[in-house]
C-alpha atoms as a PDB file:
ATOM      1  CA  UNK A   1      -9.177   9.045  18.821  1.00  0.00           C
ATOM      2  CA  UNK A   2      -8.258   9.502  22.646  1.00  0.00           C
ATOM      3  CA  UNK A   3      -5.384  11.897  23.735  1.00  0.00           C
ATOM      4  CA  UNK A   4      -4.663  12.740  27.292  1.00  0.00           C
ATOM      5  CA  UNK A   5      -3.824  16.246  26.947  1.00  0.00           C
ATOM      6  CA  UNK A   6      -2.137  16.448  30.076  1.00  0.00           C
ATOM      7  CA  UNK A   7       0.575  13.759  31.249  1.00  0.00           C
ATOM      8  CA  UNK A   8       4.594  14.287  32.089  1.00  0.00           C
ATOM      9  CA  UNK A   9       7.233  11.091  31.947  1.00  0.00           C
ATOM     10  CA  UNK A  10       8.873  10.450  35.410  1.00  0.00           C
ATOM     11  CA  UNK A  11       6.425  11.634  37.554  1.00  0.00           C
ATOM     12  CA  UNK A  12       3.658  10.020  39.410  1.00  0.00           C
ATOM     13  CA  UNK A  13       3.330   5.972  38.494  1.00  0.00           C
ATOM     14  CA  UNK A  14       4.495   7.068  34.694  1.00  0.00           C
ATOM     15  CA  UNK A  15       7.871   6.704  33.831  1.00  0.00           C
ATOM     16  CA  UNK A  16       9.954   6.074  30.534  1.00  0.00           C
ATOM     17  CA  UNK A  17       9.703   2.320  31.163  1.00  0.00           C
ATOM     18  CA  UNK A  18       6.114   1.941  31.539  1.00  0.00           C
ATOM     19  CA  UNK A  19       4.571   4.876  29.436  1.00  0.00           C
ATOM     20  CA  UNK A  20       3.733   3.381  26.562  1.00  0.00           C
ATOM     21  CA  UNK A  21       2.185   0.379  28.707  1.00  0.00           C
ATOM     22  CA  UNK A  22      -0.042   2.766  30.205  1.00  0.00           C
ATOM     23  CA  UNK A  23      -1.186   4.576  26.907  1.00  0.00           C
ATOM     24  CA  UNK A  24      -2.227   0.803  25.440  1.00  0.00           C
ATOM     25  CA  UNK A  25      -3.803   0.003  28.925  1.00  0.00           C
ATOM     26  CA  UNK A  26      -6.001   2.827  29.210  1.00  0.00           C
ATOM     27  CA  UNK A  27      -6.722   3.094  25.290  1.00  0.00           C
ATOM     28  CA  UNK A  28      -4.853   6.094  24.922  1.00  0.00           C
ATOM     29  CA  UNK A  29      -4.003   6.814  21.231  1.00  0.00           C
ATOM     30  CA  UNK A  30      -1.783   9.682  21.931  1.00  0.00           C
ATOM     31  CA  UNK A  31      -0.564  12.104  24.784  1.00  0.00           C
ATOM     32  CA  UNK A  32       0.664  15.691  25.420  1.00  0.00           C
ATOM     33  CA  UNK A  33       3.808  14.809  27.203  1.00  0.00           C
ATOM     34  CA  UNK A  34       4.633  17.998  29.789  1.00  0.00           C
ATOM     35  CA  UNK A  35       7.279  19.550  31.485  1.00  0.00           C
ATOM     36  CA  UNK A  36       7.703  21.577  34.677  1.00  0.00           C
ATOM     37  CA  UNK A  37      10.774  23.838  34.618  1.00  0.00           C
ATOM     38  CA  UNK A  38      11.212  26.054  37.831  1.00  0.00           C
ATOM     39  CA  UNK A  39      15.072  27.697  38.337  1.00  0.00           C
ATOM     40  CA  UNK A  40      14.149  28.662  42.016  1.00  0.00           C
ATOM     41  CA  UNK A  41      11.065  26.739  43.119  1.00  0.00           C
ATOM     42  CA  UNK A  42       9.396  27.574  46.324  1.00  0.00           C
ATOM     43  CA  UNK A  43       9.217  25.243  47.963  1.00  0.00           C
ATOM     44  CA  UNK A  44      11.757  22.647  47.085  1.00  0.00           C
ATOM     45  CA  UNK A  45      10.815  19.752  48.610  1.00  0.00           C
ATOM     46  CA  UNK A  46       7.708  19.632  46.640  1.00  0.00           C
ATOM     47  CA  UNK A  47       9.084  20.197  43.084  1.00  0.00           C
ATOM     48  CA  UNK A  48       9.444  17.796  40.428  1.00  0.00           C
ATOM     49  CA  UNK A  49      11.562  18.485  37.797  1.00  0.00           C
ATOM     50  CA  UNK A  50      10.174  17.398  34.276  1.00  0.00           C
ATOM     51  CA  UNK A  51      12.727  18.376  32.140  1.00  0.00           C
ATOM     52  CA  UNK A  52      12.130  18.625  28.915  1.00  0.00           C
ATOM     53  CA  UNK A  53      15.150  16.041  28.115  1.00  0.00           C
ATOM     54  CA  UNK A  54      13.058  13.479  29.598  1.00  0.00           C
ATOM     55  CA  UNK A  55       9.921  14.329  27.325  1.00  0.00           C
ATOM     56  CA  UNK A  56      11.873  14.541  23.930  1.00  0.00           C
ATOM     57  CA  UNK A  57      13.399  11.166  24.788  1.00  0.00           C
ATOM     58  CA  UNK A  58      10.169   9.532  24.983  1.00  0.00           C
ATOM     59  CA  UNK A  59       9.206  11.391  22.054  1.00  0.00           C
ATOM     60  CA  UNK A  60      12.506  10.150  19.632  1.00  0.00           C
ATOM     61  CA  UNK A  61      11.364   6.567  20.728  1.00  0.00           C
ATOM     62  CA  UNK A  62       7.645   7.099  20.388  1.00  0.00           C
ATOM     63  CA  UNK A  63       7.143   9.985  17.883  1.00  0.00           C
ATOM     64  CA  UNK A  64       3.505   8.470  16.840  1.00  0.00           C
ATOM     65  CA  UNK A  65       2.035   8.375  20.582  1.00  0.00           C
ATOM     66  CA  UNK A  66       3.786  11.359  21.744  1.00  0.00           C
ATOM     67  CA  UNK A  67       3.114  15.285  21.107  1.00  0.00           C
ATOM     68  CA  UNK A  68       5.744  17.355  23.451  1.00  0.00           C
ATOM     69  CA  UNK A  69       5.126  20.231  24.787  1.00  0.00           C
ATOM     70  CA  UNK A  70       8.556  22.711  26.662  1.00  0.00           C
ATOM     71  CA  UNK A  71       7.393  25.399  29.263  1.00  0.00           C
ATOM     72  CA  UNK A  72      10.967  27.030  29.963  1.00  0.00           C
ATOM     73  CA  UNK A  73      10.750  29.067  33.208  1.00  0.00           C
ATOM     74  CA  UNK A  74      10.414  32.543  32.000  1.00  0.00           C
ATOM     75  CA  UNK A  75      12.764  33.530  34.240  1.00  0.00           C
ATOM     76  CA  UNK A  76      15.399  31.406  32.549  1.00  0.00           C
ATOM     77  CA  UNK A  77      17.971  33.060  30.476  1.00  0.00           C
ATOM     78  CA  UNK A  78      18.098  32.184  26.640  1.00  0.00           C
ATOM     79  CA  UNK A  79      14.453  30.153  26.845  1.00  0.00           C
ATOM     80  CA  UNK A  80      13.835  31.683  23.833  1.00  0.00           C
ATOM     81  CA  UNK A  81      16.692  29.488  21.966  1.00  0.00           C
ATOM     82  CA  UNK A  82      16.061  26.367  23.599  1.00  0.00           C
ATOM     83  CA  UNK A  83      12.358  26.407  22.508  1.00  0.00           C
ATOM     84  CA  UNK A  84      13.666  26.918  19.415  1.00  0.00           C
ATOM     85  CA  UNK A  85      15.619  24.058  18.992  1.00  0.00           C
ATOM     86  CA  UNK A  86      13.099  22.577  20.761  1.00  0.00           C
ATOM     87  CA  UNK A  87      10.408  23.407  18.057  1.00  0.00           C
ATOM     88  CA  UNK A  88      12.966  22.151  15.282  1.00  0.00           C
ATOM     89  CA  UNK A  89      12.759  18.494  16.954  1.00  0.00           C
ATOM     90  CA  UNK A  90       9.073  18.210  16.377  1.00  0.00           C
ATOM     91  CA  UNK A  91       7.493  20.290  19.800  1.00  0.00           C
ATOM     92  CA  UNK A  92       4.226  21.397  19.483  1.00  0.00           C
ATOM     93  CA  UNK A  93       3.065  23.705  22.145  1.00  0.00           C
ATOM     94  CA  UNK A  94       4.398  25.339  25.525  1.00  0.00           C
ATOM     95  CA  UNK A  95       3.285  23.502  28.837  1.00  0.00           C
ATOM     96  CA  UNK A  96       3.016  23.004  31.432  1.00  0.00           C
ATOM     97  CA  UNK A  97       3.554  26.847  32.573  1.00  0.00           C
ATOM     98  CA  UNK A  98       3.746  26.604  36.282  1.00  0.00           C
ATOM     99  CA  UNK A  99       5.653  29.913  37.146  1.00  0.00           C
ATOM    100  CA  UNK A 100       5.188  32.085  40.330  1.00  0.00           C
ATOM    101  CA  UNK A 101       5.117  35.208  37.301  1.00  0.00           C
ATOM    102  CA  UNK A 102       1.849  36.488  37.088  1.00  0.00           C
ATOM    103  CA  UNK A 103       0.250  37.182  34.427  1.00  0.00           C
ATOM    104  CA  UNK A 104       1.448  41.048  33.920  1.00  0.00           C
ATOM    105  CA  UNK A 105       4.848  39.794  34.241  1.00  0.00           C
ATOM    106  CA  UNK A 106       7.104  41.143  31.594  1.00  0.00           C
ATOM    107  CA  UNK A 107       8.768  37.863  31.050  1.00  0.00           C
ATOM    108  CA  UNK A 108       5.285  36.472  30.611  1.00  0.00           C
ATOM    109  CA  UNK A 109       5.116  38.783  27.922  1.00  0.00           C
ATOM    110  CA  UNK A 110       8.038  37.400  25.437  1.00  0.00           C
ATOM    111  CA  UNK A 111       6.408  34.277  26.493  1.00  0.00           C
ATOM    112  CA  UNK A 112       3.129  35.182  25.049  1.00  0.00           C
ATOM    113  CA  UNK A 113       4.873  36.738  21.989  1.00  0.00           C
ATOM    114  CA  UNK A 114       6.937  33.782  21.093  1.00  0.00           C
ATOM    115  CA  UNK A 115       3.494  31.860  21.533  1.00  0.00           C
ATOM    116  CA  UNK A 116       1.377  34.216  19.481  1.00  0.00           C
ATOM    117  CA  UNK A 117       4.423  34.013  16.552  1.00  0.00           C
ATOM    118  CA  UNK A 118       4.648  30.418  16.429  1.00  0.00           C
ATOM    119  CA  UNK A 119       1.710  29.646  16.618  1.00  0.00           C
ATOM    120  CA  UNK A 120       1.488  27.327  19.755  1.00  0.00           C
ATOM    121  CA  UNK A 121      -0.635  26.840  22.582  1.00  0.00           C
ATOM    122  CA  UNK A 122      -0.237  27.430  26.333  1.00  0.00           C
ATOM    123  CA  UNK A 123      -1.016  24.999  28.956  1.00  0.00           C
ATOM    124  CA  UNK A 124      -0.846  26.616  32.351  1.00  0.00           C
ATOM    125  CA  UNK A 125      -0.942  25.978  35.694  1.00  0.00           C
ATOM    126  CA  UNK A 126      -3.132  28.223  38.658  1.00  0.00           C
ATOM    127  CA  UNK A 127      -2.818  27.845  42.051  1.00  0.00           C
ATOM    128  CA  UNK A 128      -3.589  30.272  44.357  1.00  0.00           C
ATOM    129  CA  UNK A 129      -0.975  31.785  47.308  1.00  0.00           C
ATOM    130  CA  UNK A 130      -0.665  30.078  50.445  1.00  0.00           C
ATOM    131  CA  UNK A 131       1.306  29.490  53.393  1.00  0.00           C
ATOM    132  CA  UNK A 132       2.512  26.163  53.840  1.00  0.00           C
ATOM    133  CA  UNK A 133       3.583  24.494  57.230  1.00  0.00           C
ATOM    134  CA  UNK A 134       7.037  22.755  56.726  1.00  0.00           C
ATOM    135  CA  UNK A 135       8.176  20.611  59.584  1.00  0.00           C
ATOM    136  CA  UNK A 136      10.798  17.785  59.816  1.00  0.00           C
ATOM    137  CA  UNK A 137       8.635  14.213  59.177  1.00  0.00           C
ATOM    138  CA  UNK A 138      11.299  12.375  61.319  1.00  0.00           C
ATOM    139  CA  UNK A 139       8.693  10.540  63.962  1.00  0.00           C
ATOM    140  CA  UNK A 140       5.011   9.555  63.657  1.00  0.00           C
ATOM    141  CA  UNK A 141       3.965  12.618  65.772  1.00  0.00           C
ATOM    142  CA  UNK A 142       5.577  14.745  62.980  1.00  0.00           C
ATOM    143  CA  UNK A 143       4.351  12.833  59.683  1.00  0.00           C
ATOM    144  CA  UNK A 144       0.403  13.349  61.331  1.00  0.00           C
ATOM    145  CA  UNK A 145       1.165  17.213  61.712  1.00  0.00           C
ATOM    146  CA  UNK A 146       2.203  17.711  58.630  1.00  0.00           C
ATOM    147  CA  UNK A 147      -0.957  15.879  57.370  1.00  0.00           C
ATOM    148  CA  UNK A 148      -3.244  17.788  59.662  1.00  0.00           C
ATOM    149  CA  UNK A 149      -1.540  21.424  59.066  1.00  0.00           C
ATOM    150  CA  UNK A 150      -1.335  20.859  55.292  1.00  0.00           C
ATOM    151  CA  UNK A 151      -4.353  19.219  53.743  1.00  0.00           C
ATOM    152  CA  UNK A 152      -5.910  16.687  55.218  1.00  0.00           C
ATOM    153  CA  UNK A 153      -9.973  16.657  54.941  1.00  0.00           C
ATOM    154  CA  UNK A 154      -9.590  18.684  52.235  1.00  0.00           C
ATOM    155  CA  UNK A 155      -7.757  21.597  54.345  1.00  0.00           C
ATOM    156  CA  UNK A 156     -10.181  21.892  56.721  1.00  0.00           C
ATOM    157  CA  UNK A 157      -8.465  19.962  59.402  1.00  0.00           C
ATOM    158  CA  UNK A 158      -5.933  23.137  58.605  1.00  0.00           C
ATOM    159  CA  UNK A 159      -8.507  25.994  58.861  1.00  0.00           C
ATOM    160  CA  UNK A 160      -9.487  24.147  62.397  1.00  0.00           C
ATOM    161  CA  UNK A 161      -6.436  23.981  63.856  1.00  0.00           C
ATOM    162  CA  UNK A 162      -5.301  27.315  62.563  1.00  0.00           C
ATOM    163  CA  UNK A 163      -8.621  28.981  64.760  1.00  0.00           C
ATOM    164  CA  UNK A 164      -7.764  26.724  68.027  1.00  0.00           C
ATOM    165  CA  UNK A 165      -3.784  28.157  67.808  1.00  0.00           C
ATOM    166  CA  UNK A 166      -5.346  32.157  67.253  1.00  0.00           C
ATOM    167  CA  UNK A 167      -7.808  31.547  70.267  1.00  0.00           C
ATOM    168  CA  UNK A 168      -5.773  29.590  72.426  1.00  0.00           C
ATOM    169  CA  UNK A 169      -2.451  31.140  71.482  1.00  0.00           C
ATOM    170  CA  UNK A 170      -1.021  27.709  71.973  1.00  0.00           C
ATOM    171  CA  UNK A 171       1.954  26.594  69.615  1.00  0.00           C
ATOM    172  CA  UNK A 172       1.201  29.751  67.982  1.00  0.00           C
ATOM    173  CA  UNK A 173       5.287  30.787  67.629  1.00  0.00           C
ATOM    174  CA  UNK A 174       6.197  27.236  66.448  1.00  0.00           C
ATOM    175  CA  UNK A 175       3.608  27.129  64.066  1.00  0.00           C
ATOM    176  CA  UNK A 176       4.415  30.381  62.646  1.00  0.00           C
ATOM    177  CA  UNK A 177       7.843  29.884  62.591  1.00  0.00           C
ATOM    178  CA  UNK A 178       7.318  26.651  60.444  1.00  0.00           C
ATOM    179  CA  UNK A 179       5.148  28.924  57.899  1.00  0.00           C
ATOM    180  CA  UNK A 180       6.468  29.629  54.653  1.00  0.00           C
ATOM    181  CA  UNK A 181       4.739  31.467  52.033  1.00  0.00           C
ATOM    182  CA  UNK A 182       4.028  30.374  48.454  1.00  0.00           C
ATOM    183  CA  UNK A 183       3.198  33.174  46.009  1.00  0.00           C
ATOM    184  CA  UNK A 184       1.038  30.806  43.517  1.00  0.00           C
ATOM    185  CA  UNK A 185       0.738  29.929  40.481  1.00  0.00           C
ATOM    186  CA  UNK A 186      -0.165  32.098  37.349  1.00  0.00           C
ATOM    187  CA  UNK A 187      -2.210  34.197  39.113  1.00  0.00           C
ATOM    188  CA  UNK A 188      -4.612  36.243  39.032  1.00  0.00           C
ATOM    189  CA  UNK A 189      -8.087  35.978  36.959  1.00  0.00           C
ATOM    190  CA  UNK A 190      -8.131  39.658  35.913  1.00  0.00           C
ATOM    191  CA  UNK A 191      -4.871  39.187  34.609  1.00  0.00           C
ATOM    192  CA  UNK A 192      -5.845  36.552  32.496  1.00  0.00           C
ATOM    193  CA  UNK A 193      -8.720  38.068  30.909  1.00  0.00           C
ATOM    194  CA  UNK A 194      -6.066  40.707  30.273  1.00  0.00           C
ATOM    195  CA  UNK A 195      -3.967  38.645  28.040  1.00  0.00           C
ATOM    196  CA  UNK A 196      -7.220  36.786  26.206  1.00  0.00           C
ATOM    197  CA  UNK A 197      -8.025  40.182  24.780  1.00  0.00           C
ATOM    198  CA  UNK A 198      -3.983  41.228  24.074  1.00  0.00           C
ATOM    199  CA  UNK A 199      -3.550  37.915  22.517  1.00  0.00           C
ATOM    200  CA  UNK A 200      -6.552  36.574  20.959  1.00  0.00           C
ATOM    201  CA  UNK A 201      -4.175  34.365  18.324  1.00  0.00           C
ATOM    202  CA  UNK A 202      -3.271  32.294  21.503  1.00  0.00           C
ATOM    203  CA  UNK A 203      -4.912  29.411  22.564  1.00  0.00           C
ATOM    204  CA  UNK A 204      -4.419  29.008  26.454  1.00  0.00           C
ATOM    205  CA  UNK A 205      -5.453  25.751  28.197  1.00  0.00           C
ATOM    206  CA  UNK A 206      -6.095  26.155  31.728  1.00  0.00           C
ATOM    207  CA  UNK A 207      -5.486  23.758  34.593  1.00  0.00           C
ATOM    208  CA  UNK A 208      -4.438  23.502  38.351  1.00  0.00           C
ATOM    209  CA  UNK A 209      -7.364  24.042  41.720  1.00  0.00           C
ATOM    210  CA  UNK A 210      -7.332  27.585  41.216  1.00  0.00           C
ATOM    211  CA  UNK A 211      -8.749  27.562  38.003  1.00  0.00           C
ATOM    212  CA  UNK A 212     -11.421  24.601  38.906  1.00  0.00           C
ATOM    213  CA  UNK A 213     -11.942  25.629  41.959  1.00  0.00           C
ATOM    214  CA  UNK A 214     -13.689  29.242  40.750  1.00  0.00           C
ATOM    215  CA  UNK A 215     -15.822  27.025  38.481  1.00  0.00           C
ATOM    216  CA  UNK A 216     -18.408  28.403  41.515  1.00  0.00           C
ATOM    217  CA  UNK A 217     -18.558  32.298  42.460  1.00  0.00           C
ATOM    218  CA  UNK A 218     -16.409  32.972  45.682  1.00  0.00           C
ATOM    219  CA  UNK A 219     -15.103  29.370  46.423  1.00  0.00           C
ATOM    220  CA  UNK A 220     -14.137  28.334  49.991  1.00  0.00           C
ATOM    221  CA  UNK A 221     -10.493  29.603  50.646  1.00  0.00           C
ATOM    222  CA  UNK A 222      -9.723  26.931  52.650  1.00  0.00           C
ATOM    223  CA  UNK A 223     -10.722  24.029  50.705  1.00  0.00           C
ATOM    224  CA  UNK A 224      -8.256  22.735  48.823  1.00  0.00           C
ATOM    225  CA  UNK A 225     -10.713  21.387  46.061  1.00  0.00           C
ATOM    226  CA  UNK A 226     -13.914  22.799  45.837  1.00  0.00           C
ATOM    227  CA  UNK A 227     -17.124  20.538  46.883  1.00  0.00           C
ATOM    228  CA  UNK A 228     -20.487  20.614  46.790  1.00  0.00           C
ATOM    229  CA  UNK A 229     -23.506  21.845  44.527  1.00  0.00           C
ATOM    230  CA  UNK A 230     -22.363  24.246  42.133  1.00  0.00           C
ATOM    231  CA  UNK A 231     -25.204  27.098  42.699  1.00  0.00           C
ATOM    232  CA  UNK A 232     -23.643  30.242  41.289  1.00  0.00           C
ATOM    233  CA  UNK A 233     -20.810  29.730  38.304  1.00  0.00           C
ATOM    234  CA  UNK A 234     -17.914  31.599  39.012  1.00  0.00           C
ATOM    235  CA  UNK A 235     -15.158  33.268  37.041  1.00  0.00           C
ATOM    236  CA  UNK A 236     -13.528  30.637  35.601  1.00  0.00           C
ATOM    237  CA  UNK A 237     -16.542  29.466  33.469  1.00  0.00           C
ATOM    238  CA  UNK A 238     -17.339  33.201  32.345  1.00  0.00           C
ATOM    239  CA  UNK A 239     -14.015  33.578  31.008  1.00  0.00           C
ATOM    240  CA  UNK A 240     -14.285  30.206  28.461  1.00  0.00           C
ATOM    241  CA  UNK A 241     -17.967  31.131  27.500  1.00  0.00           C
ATOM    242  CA  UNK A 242     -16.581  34.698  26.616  1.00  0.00           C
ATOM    243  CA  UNK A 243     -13.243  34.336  25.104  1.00  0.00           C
ATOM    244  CA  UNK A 244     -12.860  31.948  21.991  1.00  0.00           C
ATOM    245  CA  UNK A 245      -9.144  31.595  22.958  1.00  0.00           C
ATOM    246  CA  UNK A 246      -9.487  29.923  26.591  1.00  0.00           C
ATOM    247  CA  UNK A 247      -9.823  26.216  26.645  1.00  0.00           C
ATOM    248  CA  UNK A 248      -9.554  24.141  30.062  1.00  0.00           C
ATOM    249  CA  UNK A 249      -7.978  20.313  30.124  1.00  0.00           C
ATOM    250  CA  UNK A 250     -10.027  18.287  33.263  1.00  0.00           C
ATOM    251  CA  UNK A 251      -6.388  16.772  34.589  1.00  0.00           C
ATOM    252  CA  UNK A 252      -5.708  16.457  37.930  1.00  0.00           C
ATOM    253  CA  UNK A 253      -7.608  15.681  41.453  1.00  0.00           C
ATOM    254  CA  UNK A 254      -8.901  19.182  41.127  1.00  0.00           C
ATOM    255  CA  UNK A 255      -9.855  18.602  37.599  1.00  0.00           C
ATOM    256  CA  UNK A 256     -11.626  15.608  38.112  1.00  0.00           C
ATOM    257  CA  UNK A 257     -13.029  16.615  41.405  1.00  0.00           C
ATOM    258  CA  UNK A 258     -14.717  19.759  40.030  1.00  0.00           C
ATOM    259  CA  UNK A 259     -16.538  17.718  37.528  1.00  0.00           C
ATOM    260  CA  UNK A 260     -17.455  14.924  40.032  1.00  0.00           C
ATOM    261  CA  UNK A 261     -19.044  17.491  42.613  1.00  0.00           C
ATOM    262  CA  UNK A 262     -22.439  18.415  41.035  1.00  0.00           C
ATOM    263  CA  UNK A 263     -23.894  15.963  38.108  1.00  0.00           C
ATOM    264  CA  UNK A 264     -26.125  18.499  36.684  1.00  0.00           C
ATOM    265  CA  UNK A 265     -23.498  21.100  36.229  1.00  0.00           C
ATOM    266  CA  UNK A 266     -20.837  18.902  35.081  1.00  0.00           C
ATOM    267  CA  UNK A 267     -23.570  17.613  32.420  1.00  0.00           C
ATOM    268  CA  UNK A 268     -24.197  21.183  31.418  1.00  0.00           C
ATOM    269  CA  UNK A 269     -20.987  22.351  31.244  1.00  0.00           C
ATOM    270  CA  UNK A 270     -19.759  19.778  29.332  1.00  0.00           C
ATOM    271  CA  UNK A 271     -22.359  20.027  26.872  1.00  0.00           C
ATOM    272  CA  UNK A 272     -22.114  23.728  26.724  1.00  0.00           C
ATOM    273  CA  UNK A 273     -18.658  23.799  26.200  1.00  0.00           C
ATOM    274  CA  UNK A 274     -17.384  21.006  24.559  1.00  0.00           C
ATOM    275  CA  UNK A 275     -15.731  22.423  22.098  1.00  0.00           C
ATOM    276  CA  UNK A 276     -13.293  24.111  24.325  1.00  0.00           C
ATOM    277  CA  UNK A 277     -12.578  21.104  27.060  1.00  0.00           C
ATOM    278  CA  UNK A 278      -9.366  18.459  26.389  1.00  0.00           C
ATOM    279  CA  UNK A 279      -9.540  15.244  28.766  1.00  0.00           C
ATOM    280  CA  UNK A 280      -6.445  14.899  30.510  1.00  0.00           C
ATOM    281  CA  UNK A 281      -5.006  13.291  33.871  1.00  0.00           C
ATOM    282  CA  UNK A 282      -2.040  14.621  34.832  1.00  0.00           C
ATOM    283  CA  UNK A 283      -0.812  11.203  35.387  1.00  0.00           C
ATOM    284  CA  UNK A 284      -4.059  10.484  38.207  1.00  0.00           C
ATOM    285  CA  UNK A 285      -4.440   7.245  36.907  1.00  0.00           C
ATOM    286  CA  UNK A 286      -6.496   6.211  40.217  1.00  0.00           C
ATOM    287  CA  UNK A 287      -9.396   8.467  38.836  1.00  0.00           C
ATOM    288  CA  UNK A 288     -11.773   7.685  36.528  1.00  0.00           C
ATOM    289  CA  UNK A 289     -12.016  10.789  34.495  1.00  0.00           C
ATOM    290  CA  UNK A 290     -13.102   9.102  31.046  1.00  0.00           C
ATOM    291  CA  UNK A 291     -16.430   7.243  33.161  1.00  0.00           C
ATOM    292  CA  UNK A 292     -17.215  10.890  34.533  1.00  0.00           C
ATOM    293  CA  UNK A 293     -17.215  12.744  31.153  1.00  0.00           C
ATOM    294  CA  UNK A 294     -18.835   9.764  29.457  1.00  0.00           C
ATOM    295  CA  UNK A 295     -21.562   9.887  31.883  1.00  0.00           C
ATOM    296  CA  UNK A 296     -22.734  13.356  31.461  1.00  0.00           C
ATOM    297  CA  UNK A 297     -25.030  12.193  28.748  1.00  0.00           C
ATOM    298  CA  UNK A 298     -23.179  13.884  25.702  1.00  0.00           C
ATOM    299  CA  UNK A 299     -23.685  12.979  22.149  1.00  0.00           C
ATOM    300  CA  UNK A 300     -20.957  11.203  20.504  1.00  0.00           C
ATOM    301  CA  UNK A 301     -19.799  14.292  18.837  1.00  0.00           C
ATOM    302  CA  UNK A 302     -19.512  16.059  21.515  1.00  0.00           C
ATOM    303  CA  UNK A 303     -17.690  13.552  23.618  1.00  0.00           C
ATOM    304  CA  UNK A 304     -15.749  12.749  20.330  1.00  0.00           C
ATOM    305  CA  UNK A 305     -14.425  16.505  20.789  1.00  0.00           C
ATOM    306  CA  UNK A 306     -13.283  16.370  23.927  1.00  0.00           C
ATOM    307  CA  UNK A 307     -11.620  13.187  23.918  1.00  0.00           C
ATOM    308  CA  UNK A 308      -9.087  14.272  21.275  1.00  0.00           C
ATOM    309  CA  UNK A 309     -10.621  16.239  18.829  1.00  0.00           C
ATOM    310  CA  UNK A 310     -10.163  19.500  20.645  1.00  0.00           C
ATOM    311  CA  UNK A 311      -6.759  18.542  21.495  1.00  0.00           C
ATOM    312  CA  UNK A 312      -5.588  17.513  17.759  1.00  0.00           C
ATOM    313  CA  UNK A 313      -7.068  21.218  16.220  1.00  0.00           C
ATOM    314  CA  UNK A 314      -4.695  22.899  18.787  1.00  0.00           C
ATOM    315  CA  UNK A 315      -1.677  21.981  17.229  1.00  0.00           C
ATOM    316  CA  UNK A 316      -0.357  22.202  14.069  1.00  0.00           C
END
């Protein structure tokens, strides 16, 4: 059994069309089908909104290869009835939470409650704050700043040009003025561990380059995914060994980057925690994330585990 624990309809090179096409392709039995619900997004030019009419479509035509998931935004009035209704069409879980709330949020709260009494898991999103450098992409000139300002070489090309503007002083006003900030995602780590202990009947899957990224102690903050040998682990792999309820899905370029960086630690954590890892792409279908997990040297049952079995004992 193979379930991608981590994949939304519409976005990326999924859509309703081809969906199904891509689950036989890739010898996918089943997937978590996700949606992203923000009222007031940050930054809207970089939102994608995965409603959830979009995933309970594809589940009324494929109810044996889909299990949806709803993550309302829990600033949205009345979330609590829509899940509802939600739940009485078959839904199985809450995901993907990508809020700007953090974690001691109040309305994160009645999240968590609704969660804990239903018995559903949580598949969340962290990213951590930024500022991000908007700018009109109407010429060449303007496509290769925002390239250079937001990203490219892995955001050092960023943390470069960000120390010649504060030395030099040059373009500093237009570069500041262009600045925007982004409060992140689901943060922080201490408030996390906060709601593993206040709701240990939870089961919260973690994703997004926050949370992979502190797979190492004190990560570069400028890196957008972390790289490199893996010397010290950091917070994000204390909190799974320690709490039973904390699972992580390896989706996404930071996902699959994180276990692609160091072969030795990828082997051990995979090995160490099987039992609490779901593959999953996030629709990445340019990475190989099955070859990477399959060649950390796990036994079957192991691998078995994280390939679906993980996935199918968090939802009832």
């Amino acid at each position: 059994m193979k379930i991608d624990a981590h994949l939304h309809v519409n976005y990326g090179k999924i859509n309703k069309i081809n969906l199904i096409d891509y689950l036989d392709k890739s010898k996918t039995d089943r997937c978590w089908l996700l949606t992203w619900d923000e009222i007031k997004p940050t930054y809207e030019e970089l939102y994608e909104d995965l409603n959830v009419n979009m995933v309970l479509e594809a589940y009324n035509k494929y109810p044996e290869r889909i299990i949806p998931f709803y993550a309302p935004d829990p600033n949205r009035k009345n979330w609590k009835n829509a899940i509802t209704k939600y739940i009485d069409k078959g839904f199985k879980g809450i995901g993907e939470l990508k809020s700007t709330c953090t974690w001691s949020d109040d309305n994160i709260t009645r999240i968590l409650d609704f969660a804990d009494k239903n018995n559903m898991p949580i598949v969340f999103h962290m990213e951590r704050e930024n500022d991000h450098f908007f700018i009109n992409k109407s010429n060449p000139v303007n496509i290769f700043l925002d390239k250079i300002l937001n990203g490219a070489l892995n955001g050092l090309t960023r943390k470069y040009a960000e120390i010649f503007i504060n030395k030099t002083g040059l373009f500093k006003k237009s570069f500041n003025k262009r600045l925007k900030h982004f409060p992140g995602y689901m943060l922080d780590f201490a408030g996390l561990e906060t709601r593993l202990k206040q709701y240990p009947g939870v089961n919260f899957i973690a994703h997004g380059p926050e949370f992979w990224n502190n797979i190492e102690k004190n990560p570069d903050p400028y890196k957008i995914t972390g790289t490199g040998k893996v010397k010290t682990k950091g917070i994000a792999v204390e909190l799974m060994e320690e709490y039973n309820n904390l699972y992580a899905d390896t989706s996404g370029k930071s996902g699959f980057y994180a276990l692609k960086r160091d072969s030795r630690f990828t082997r051990d954590f995979l090995n160490d925690l099987n039992h609490k890892i779901l593959f999953g792409t996030d629709n990445e279908t340019r990475y190989p994330f099955e070859k990477i997990i399959r060649n950390a040297g796990l036994s079957s049952n192991k691998l078995k585990k994280i390939m679906g079995e993980n996935a199918l004992s968090l939802i009832k």
